[in-house]
Protein backbone atom coordinates (compact mmCIF):
# COMPACT_ATOMS: atom_id res chain seq x y z
CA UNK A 1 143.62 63.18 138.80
CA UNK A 2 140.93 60.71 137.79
CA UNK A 3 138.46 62.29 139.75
CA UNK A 4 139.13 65.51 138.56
CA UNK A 5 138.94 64.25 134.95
CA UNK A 6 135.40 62.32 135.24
CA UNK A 7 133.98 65.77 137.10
CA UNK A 8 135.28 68.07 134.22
CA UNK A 9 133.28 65.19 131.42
CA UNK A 10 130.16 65.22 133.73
CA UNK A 11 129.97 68.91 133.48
CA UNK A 12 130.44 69.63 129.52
CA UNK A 13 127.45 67.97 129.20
CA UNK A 14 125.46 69.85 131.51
CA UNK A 15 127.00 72.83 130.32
CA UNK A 16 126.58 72.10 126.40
CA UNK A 17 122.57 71.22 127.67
CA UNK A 18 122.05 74.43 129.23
CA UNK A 19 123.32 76.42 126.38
CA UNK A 20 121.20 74.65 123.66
CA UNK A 21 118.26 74.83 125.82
CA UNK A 22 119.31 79.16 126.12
CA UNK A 23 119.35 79.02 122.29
CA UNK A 24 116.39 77.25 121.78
CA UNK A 25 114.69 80.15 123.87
CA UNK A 26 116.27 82.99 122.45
CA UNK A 27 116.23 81.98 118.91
CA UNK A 28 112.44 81.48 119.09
CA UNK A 29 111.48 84.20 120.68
CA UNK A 30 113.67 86.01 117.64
CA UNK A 31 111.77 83.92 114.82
CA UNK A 32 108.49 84.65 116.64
CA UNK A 33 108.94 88.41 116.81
CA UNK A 34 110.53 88.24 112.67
CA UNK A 35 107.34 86.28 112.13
CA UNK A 36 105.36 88.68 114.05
CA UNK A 37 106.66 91.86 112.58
CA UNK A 38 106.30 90.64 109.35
CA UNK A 39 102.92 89.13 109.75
CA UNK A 40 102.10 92.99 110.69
CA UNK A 41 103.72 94.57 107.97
CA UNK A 42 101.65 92.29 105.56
CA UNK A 43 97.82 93.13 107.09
CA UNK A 44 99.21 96.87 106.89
CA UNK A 45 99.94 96.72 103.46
CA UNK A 46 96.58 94.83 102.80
CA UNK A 47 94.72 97.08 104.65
CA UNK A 48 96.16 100.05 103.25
CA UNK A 49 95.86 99.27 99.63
CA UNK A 50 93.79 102.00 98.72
CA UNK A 51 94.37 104.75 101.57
CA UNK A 52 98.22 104.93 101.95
CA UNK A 53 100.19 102.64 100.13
CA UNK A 54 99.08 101.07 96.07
CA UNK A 55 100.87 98.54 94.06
CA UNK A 56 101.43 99.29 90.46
CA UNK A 57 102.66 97.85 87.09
CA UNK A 58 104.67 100.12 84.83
CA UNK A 59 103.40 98.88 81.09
CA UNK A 60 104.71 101.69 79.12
CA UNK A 61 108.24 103.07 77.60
CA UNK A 62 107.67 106.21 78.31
CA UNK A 63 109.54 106.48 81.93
CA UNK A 64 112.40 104.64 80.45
CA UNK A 65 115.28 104.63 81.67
CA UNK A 66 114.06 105.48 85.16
CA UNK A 67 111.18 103.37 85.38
CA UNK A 68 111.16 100.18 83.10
CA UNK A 69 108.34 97.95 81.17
CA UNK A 70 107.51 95.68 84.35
CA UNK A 71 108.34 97.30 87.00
CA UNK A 72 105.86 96.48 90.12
CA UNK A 73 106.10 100.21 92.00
CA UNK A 74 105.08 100.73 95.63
CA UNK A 75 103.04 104.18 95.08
CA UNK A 76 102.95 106.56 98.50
CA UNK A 77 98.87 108.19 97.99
CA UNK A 78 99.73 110.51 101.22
CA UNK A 79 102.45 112.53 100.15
CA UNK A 80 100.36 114.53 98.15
CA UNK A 81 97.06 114.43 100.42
CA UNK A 82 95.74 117.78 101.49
CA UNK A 83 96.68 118.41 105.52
CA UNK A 84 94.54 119.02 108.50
CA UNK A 85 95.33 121.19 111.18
CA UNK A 86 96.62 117.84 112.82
CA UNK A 87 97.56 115.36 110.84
CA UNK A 88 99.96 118.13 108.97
CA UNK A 89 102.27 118.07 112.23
CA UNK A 90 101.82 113.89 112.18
CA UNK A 91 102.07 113.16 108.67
CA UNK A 92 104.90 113.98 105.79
CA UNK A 93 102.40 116.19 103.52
CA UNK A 94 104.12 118.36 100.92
CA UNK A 95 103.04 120.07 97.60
CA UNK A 96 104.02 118.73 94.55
CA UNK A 97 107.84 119.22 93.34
CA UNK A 98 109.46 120.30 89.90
CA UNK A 99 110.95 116.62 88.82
CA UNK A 100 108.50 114.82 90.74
CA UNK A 101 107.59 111.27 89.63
CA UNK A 102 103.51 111.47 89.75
CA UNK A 103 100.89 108.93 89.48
CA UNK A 104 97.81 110.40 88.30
CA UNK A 105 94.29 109.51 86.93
CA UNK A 106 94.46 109.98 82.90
CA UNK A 107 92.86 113.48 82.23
CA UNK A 108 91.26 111.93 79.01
CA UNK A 109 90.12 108.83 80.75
CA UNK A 110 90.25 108.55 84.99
CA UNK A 111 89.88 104.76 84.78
CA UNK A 112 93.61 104.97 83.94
CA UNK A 113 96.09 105.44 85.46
CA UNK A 114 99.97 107.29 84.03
CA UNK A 115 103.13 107.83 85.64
CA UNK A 116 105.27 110.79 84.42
CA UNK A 117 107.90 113.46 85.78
CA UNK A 118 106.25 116.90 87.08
CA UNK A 119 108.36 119.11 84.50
CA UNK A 120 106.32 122.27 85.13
CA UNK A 121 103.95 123.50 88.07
CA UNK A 122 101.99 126.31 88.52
CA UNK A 123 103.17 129.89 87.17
CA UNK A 124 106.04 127.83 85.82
CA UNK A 125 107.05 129.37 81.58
CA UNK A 126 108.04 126.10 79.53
CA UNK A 127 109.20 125.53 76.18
CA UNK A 128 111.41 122.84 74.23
CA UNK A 129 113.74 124.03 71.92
CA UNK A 130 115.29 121.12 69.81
CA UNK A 131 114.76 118.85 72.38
CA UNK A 132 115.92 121.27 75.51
CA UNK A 133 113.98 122.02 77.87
CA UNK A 134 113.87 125.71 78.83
CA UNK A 135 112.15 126.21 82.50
CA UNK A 136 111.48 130.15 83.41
CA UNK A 137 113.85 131.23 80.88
CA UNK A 138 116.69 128.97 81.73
CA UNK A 139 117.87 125.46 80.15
CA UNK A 140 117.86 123.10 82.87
CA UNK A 141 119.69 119.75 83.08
CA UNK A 142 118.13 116.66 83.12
CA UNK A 143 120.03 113.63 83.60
CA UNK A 144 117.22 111.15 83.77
CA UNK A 145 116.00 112.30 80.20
CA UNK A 146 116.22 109.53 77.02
CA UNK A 147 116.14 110.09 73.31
CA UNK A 148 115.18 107.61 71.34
CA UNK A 149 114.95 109.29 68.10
CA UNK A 150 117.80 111.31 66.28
CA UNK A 151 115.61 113.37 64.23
CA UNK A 152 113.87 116.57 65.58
CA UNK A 153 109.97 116.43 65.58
CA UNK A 154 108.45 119.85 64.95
CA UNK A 155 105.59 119.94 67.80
CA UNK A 156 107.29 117.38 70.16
CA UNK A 157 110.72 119.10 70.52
CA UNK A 158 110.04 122.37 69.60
CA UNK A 159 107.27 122.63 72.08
CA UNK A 160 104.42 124.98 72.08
CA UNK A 161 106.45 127.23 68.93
CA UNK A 162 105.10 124.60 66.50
CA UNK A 163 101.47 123.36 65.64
CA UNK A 164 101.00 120.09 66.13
CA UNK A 165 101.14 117.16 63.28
CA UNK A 166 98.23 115.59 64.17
CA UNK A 167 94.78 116.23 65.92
CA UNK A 168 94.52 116.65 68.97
CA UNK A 169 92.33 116.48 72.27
CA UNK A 170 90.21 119.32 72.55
CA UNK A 171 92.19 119.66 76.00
CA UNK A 172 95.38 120.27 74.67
CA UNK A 173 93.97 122.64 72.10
CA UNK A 174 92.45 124.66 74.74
CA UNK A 175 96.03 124.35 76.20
CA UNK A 176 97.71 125.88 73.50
CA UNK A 177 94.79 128.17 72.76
CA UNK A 178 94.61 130.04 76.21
CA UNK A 179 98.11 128.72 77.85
CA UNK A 180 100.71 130.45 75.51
CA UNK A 181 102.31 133.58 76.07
CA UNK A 182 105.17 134.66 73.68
CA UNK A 183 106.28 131.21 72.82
CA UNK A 184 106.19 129.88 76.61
CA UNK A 185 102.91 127.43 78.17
CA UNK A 186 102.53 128.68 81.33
CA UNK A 187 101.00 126.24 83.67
CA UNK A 188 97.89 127.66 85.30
CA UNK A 189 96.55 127.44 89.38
CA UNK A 190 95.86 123.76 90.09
CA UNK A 191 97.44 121.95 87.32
CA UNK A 192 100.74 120.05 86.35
CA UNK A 193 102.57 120.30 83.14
CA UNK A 194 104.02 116.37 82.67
CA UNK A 195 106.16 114.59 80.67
CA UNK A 196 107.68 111.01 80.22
CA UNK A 197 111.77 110.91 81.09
CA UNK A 198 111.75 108.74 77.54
CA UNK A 199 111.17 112.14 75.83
CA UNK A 200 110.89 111.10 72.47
CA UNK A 201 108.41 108.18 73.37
CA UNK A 202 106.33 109.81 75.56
CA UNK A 203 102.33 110.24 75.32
CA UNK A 204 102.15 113.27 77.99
CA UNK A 205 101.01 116.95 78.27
CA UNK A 206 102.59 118.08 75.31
CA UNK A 207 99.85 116.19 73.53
CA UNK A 208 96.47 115.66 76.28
CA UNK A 209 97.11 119.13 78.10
CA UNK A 210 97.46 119.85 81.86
CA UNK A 211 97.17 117.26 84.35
CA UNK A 212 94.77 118.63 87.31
CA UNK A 213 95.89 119.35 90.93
CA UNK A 214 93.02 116.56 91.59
CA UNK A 215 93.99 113.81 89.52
CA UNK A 216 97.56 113.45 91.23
CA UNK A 217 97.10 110.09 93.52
CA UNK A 218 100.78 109.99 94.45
CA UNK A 219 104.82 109.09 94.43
CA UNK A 220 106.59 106.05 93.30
CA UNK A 221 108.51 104.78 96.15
CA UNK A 222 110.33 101.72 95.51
CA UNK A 223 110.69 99.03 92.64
CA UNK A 224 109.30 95.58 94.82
CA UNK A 225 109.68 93.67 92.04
CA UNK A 226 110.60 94.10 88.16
CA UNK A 227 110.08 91.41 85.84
CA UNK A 228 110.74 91.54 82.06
CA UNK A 229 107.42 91.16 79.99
CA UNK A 230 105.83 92.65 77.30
CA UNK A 231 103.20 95.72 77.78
CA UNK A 232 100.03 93.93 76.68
CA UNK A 233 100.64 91.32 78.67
CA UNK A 234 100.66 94.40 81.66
CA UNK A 235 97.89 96.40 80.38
CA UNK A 236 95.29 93.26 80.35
CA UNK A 237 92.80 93.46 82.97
CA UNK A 238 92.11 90.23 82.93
CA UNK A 239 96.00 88.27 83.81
CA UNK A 240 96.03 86.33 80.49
CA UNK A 241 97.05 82.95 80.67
CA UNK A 242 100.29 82.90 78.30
CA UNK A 243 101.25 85.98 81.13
CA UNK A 244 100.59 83.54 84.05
CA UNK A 245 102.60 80.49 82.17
CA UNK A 246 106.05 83.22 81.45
CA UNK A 247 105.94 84.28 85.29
CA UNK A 248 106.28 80.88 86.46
CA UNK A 249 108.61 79.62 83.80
CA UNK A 250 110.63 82.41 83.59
CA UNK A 251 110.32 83.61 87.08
CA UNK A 252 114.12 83.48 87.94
CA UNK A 253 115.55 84.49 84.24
CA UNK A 254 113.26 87.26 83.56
CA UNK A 255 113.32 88.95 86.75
CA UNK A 256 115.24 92.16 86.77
CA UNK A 257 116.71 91.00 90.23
CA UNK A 258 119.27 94.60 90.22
CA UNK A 259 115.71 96.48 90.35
CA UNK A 260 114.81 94.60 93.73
CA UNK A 261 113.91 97.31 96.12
CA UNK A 262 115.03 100.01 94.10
CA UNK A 263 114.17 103.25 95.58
CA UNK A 264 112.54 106.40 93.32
CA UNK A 265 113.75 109.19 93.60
CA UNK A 266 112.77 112.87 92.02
CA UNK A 267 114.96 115.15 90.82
CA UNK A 268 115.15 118.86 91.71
CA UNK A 269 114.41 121.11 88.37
CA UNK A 270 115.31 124.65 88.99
């Protein structure tokens, strides 16, 4: 039996060899292809900064509750790109959606850039009444929609029936001058009637006009990272030093870690 014994110890260790050297190969061919893969991912998200895929900062209320003060956004800039007669068959190209979440250059000033909901497209008849919207003669339910405010503002929620409180843009006048039949804006060929989901809080269309087909640069996809600071601090050009000092002391407190990889989605107006 001794024999048998002392051949069964001489082979564990053999055997236990074998399999660590088996691991040793398999799990680093597995970390080299996770580093690999990811190493890719990286230089095609560096290299396609300005073609397919931007990062953005949210540093408004105005998309609130949907998209928050902070919130770093992955933006698609394809979606929206006019098709060729190939790349339409290769490539997920579509018009632009009712309840749509667009990026677009700032009519008044292109250097910025706004994210708001496509509320109205082209031929579309739009009007608020006490806060409702009414799309093509029909109130319409929006579920992403905030109000702030308990009071009813003349122009803002009684929208285009009222004249506005205030001056405004010689865009929006020409809007309301040329864009209003019996109570309703229509939206004209090649633009976008927008609005912020935070209705009440919401610099948008009611109050710059139209935003043009051209302007549109995109879709939010995904939240990549949402951290809680104020909306100077985002709107600096220049990352101000108090800004640098709150991300890396209040990296792991302030981050909205729910909003990790959120995905954006539109919502379907009819």
């Amino acid at each position: 039996m001794a024999p048998v014994e002392t051949q069964t110890q001489e082979k564990e260790p053999n055997s236990l060899k074998k399999l660590w050297k088996l691991y040793t190969h398999v799990s680093r061919d597995v970390r080299r292809g996770f580093i690999a893969e990811w190493t890719v991912t990286i230089i095609l998200l560096l290299f396609a900064t300005t073609t397919m895929v931007q990062a953005f900062v949210i540093p408004s209320a105005s998309m609130e509750d949907t998209l928050l003060i902070g919130d770093h956004v992955l933006v698609d800039k394809l979606v929206y790109s006019p098709s060729g007669a190939l790349s339409s068959h290769l490539l997920p190209y579509r018009d632009i959606h009712r309840g749509d979440i667009i990026v677009f250059r700032y009519p008044e000033n292109i250097k910025e850039d706004y994210v708001k909901r496509a509320v109205g497209v082209p031929g579309d008849h739009i009007k608020l009444i006490n806060k409702q919207l009414i799309l093509n003669g029909h109130p319409v339910h929006e579920p992403y929609v905030k109000h702030v405010f308990g009071y009813v503002d003349q122009y803002r929620d009684n929208f285009p029936a009222s004249p506005a409180n205030s001056a405004l843009p010689e865009r929006a006048r020409d809007m309301l001058e040329n864009h209003v039949i019996d109570g309703e804006l229509v939206v004209p060929a090649n633009c976008i009637f927008a609005m912020g989901d935070n209705r009440d809080d919401s610099s948008d269309s009611r109050y710059w006009g139209f935003v043009p087909r051209e302007n549109i640069e995109g879709t939010p996809l995904v939240i990549y990272w949402s951290f809680d600071a104020p909306g100077n601090d985002l709107t600096n050009g220049n990352i101000g030093f108090d800004h640098i000092v709150d991300v890396v002391t209040h990296f792991f407190t302030k981050t909205r870690w729910s909003r990790t990889f959120r995905l954006i989605h539109g919502y379907d107006l009819k």
